[in-house]
C-alpha atoms as a PDB file:
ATOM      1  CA  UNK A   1     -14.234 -18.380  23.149  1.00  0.00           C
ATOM      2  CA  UNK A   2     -15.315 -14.668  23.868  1.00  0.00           C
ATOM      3  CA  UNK A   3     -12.144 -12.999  24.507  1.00  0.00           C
ATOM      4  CA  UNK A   4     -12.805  -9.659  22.050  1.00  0.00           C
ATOM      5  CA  UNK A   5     -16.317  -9.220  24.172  1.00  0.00           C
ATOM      6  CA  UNK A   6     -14.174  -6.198  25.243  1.00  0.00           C
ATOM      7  CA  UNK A   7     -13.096  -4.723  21.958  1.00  0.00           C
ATOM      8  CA  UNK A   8     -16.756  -4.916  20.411  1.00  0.00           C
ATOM      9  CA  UNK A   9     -16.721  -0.837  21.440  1.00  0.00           C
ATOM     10  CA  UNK A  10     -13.529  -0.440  19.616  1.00  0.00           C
ATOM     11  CA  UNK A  11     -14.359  -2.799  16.684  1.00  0.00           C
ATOM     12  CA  UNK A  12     -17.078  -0.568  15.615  1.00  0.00           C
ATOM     13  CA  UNK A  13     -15.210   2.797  16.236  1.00  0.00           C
ATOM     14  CA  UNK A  14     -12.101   1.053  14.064  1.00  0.00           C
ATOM     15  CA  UNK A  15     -14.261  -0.508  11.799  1.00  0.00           C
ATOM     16  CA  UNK A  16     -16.013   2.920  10.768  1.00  0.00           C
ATOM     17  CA  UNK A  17     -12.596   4.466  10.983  1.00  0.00           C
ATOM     18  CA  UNK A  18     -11.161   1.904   8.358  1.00  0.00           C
ATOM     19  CA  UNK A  19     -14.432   2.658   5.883  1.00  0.00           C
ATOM     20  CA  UNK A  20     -13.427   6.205   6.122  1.00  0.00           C
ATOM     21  CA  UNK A  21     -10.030   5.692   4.862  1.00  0.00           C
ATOM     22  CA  UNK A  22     -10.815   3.977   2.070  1.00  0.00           C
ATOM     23  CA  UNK A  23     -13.410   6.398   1.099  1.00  0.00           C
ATOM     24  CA  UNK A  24     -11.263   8.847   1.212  1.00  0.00           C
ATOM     25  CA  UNK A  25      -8.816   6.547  -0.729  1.00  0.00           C
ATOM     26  CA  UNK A  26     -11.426   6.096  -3.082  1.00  0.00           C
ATOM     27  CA  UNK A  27     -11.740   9.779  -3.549  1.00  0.00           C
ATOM     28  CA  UNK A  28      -8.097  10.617  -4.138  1.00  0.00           C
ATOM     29  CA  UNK A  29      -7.740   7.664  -6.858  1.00  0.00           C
ATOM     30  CA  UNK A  30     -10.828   9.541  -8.879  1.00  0.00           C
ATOM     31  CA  UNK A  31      -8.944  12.543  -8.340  1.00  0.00           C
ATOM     32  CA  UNK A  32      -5.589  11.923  -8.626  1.00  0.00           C
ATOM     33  CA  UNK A  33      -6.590  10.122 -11.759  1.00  0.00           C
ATOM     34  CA  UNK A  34      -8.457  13.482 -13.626  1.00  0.00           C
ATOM     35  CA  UNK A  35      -5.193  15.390 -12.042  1.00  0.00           C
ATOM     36  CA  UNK A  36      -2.642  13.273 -13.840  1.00  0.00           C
ATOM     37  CA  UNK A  37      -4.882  13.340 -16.889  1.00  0.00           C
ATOM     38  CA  UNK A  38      -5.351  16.881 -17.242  1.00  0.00           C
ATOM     39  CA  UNK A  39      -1.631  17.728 -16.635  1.00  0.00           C
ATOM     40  CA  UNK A  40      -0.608  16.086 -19.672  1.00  0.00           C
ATOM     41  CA  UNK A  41      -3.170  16.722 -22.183  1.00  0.00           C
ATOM     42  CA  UNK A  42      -2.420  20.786 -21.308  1.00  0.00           C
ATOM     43  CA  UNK A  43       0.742  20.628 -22.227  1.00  0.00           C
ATOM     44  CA  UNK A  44      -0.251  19.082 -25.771  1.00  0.00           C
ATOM     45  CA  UNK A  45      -3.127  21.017 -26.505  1.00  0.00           C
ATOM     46  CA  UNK A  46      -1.112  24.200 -25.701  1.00  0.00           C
ATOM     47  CA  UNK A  47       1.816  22.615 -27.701  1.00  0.00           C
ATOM     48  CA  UNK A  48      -0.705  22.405 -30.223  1.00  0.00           C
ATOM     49  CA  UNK A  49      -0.794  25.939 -30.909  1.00  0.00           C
ATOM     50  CA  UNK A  50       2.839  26.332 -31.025  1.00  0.00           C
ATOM     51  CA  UNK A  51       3.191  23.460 -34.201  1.00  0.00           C
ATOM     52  CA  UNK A  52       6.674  22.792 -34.374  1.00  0.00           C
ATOM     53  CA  UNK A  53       8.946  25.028 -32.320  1.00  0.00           C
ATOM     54  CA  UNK A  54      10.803  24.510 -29.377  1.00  0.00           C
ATOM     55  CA  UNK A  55       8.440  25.353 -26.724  1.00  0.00           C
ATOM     56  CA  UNK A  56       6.158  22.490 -28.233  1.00  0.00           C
ATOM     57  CA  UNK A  57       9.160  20.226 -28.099  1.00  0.00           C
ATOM     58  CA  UNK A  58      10.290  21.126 -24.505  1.00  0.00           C
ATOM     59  CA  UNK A  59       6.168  20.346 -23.166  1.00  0.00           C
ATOM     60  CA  UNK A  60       6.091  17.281 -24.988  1.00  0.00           C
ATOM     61  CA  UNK A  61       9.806  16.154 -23.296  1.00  0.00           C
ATOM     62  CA  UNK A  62       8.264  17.835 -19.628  1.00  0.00           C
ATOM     63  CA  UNK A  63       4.779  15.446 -20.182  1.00  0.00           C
ATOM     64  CA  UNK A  64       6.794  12.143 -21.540  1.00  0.00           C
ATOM     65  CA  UNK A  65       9.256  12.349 -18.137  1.00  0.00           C
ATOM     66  CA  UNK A  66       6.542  13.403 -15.502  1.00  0.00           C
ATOM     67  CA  UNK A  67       3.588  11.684 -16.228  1.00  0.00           C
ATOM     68  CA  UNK A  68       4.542   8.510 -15.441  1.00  0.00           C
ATOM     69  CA  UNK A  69       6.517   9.697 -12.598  1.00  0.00           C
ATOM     70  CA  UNK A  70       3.302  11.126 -11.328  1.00  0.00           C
ATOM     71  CA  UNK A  71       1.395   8.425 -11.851  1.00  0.00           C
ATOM     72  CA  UNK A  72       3.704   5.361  -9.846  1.00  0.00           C
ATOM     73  CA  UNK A  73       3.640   8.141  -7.126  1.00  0.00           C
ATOM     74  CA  UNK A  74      -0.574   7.867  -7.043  1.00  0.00           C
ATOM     75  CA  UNK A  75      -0.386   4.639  -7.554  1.00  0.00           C
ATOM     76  CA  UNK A  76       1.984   4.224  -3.956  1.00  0.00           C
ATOM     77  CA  UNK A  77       0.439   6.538  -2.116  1.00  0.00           C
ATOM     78  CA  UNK A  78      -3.588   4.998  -2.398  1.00  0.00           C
ATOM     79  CA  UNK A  79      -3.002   1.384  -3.091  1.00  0.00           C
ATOM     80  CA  UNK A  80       0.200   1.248  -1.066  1.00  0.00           C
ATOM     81  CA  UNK A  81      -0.422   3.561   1.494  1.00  0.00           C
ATOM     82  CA  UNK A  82       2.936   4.950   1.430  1.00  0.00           C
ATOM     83  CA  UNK A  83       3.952   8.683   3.235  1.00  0.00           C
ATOM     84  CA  UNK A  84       6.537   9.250   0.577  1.00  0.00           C
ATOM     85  CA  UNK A  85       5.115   8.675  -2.476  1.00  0.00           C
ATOM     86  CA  UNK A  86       2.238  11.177  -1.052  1.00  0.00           C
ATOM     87  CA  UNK A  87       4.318  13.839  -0.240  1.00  0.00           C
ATOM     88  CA  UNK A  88       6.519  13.019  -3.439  1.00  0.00           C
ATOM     89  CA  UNK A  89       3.252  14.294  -5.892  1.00  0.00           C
ATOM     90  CA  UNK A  90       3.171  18.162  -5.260  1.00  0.00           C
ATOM     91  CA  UNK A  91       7.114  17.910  -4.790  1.00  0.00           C
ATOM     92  CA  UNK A  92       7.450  16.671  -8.375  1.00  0.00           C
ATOM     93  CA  UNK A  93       4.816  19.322  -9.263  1.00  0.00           C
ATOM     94  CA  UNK A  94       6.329  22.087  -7.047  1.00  0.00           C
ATOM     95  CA  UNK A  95       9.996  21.208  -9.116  1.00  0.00           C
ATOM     96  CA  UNK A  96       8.316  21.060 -12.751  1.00  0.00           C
ATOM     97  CA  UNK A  97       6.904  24.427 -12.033  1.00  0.00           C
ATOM     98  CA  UNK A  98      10.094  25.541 -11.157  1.00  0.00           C
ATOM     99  CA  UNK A  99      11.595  24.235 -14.545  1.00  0.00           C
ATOM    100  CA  UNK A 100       8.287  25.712 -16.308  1.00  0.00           C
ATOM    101  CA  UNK A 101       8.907  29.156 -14.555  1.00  0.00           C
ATOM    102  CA  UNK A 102      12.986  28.992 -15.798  1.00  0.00           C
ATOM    103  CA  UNK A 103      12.307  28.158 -19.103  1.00  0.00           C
ATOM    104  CA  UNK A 104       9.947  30.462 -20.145  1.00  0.00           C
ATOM    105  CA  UNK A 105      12.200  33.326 -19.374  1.00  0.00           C
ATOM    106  CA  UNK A 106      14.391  31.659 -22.493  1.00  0.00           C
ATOM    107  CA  UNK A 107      12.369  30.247 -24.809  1.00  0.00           C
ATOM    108  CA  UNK A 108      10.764  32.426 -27.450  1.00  0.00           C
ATOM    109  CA  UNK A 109       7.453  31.517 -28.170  1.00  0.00           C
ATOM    110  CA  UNK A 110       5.390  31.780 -31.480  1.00  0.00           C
ATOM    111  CA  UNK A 111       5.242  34.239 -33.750  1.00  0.00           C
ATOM    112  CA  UNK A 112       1.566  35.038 -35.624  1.00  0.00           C
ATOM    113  CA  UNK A 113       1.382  37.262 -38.228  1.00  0.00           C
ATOM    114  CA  UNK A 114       4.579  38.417 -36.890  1.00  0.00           C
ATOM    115  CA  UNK A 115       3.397  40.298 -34.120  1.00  0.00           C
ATOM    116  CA  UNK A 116       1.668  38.175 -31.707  1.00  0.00           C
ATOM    117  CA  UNK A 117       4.104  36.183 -29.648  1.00  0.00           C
ATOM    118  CA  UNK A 118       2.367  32.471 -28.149  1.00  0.00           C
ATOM    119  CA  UNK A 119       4.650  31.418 -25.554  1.00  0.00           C
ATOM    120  CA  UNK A 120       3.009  28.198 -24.919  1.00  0.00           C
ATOM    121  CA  UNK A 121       5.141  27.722 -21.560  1.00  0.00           C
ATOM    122  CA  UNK A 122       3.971  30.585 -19.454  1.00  0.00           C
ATOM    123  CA  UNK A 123       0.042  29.225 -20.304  1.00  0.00           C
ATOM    124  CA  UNK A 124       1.392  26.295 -19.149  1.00  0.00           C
ATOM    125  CA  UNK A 125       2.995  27.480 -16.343  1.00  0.00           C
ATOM    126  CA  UNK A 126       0.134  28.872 -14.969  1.00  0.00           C
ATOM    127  CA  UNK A 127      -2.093  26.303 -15.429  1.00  0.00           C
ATOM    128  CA  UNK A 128       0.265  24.308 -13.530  1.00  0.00           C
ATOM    129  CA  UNK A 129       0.358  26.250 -10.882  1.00  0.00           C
ATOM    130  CA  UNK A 130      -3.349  25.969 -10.615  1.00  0.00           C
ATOM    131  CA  UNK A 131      -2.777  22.017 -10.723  1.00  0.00           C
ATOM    132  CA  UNK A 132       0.012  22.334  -7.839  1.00  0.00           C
ATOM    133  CA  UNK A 133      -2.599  23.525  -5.727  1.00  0.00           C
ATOM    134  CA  UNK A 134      -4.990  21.070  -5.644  1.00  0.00           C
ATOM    135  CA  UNK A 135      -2.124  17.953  -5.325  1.00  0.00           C
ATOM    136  CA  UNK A 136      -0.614  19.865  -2.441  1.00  0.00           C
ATOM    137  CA  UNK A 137      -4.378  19.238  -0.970  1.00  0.00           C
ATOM    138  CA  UNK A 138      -4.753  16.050  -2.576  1.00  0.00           C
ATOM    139  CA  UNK A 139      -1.417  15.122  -0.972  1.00  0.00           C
ATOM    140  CA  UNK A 140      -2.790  16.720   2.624  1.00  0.00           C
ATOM    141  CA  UNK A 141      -6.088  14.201   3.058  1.00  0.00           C
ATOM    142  CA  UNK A 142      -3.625  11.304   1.778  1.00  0.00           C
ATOM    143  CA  UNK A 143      -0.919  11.933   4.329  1.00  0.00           C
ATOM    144  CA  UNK A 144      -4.666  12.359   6.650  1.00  0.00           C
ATOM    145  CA  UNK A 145      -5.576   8.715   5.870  1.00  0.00           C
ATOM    146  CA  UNK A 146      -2.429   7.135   5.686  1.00  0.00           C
ATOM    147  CA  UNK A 147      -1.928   8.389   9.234  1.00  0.00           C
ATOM    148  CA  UNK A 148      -5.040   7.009  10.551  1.00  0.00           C
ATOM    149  CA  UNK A 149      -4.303   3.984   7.799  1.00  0.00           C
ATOM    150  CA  UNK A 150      -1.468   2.952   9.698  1.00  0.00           C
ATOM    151  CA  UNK A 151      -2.668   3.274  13.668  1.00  0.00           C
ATOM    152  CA  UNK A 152      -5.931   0.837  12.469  1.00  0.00           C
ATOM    153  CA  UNK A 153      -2.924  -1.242  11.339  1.00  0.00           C
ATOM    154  CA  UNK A 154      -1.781  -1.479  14.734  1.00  0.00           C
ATOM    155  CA  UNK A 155      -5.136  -2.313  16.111  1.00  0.00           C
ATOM    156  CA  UNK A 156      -6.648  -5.830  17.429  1.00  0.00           C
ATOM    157  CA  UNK A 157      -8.822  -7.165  14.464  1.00  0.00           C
ATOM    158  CA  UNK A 158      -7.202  -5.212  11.595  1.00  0.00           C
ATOM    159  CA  UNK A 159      -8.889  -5.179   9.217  1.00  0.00           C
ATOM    160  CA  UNK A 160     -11.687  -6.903   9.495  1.00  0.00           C
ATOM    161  CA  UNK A 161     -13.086  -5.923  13.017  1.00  0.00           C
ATOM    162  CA  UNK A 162     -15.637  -8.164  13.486  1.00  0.00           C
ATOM    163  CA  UNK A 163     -15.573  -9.817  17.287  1.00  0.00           C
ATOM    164  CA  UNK A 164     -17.203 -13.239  15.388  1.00  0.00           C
ATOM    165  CA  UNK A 165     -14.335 -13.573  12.964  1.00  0.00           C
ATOM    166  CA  UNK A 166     -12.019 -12.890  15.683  1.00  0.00           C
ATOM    167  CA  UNK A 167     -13.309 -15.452  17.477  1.00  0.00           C
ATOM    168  CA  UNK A 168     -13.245 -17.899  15.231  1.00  0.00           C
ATOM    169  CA  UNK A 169      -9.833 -17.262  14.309  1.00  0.00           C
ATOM    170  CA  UNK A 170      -9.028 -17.423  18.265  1.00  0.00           C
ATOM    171  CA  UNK A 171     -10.927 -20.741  18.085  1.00  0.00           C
ATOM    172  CA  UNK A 172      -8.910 -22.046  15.370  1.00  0.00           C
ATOM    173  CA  UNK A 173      -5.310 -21.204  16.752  1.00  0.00           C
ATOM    174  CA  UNK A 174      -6.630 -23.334  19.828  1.00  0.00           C
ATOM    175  CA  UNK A 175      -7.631 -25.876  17.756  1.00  0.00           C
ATOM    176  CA  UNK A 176      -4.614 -26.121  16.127  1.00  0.00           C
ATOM    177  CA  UNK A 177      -2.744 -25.684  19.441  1.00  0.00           C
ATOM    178  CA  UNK A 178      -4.858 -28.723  20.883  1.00  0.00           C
ATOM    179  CA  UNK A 179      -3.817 -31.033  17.591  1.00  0.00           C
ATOM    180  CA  UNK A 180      -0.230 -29.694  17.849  1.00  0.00           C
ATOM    181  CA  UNK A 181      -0.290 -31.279  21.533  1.00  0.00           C
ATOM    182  CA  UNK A 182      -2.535 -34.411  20.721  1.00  0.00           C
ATOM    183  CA  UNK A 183       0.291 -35.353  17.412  1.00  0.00           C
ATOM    184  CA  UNK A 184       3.106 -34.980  19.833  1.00  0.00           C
ATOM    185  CA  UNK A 185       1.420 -36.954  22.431  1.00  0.00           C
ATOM    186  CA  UNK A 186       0.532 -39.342  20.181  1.00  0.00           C
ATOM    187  CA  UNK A 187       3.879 -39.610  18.629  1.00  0.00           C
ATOM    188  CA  UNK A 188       5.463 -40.116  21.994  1.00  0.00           C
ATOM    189  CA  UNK A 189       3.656 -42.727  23.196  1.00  0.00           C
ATOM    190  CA  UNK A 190       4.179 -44.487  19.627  1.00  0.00           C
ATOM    191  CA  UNK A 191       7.871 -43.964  20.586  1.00  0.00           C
ATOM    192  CA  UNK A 192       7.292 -45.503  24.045  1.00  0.00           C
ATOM    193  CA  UNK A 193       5.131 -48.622  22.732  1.00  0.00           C
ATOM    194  CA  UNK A 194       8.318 -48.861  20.124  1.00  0.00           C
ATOM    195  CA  UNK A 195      11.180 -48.822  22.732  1.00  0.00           C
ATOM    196  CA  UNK A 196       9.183 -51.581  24.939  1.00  0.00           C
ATOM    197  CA  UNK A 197       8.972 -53.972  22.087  1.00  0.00           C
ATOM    198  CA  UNK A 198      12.669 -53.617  21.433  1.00  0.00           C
ATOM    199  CA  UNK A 199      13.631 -54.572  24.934  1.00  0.00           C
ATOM    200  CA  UNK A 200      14.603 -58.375  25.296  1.00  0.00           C
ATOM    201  CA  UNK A 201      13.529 -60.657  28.570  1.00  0.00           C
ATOM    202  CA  UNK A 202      15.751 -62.729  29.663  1.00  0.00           C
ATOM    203  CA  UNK A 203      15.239 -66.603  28.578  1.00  0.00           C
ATOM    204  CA  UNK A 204      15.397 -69.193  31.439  1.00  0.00           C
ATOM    205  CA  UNK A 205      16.478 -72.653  29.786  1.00  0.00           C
ATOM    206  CA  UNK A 206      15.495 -76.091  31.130  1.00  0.00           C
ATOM    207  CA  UNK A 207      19.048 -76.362  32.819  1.00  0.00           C
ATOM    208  CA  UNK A 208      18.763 -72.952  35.098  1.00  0.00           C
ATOM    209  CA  UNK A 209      15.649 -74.050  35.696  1.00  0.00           C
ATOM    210  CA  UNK A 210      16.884 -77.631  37.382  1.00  0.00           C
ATOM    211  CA  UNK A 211      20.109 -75.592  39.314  1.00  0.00           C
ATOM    212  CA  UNK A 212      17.549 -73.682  41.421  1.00  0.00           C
ATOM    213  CA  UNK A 213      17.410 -74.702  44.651  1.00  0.00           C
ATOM    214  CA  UNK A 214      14.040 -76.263  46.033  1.00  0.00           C
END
């Protein structure tokens, strides 16, 4: 049974659609990925510097508590395809920096050669502003695709788009339809033949036989 003969226009404009969005999806996974890698591994190398002082304490305590944060929000937004999780990346970035740009009003730095003051957090802080950036635009093509993502979702023959597989499937929910009907058929009549068998016919005896009149 053709019935999609009329979507085959809209198959391939979906279907190309669809390959788009996971490109895309592809895309901000790679990136996302080198994002969430980087943000840590400035903090520590910056720390680094600092040896043991309190700003190298406070960017170790800021990378434990937002890197995984940042990276179950990737992780919903690509795989998951979920809106909040998207918008949820720069918005944990946005409020780090804001913690980053508060703290390193109070914390002192390092001293070297007692002149030189390191303050490890404003390098950070700036670097971080740099990676807020490009997840705000990371986040923009992801909100993008899950958009699109979601109106494919909506679509007849989601997600394969193919008018043959669509068929088939068509031809197999008739199918099963057709043995749905044939079972209950069947099992009626079985019903039927069983409620004949247990009705009784009357038995004329010898003696009614001789009491009818001739």
């Amino acid at each position: 049974m053709n019935i999609h003969t009329d979507h085959r226009e809209d198959f391939t404009v979906n279907y190309t659609a669809l390959k788009r969005c996971r490109s895309i999806y592809n895309k901000l996974f790679i990136g996302y990925m080198f994002l969430l890698a980087v943000f840590p591994l400035v903090s520590v190398f910056i720390a680094v510097g600092t040896v043991i002082s309190n700003d190298s304490i406070f960017l170790m305590l800021d990378s434990i508590l937002m890197t995984p944060l940042l990276y179950f929000c990737a992780y919903k937004a690509v795989y998951h395809k979920r809106d909040l999780a998207a918008v949820a990346i720069p918005a944990i970035f946005l409020v780090n920096q804001l913690i980053l740009g508060i703290s390193r009003h109070h914390l002192s730095g390092k001293f070297i050669n007692g002149l030189w003051v390191f303050k490890a957090v404003s390098y950070v802080f700036w670097i971080h502003l740099i990676l807020l950036c490009i997840a705000a635009v990371f986040s923009f093509f992801n909100m993008q695709a899950n958009v699109k993502y979601h109106w494919l979702e909506e679509q007849p023959g989601f997600p394969h788009f193919n008018e043959r597989f669509e068929n088939q499937l068509e031809d197999q929910k008739q199918t099963s339809i057709l043995d749905e009907y044939t079972m209950n058929y069947q099992q009626r009549m079985k019903t039927a033949s069983s409620e004949m068998q247990d009705i009784e016919l009357p038995v004329i005896t010898e003696k009614e036989d001789s009491n009818d009149p001739q």
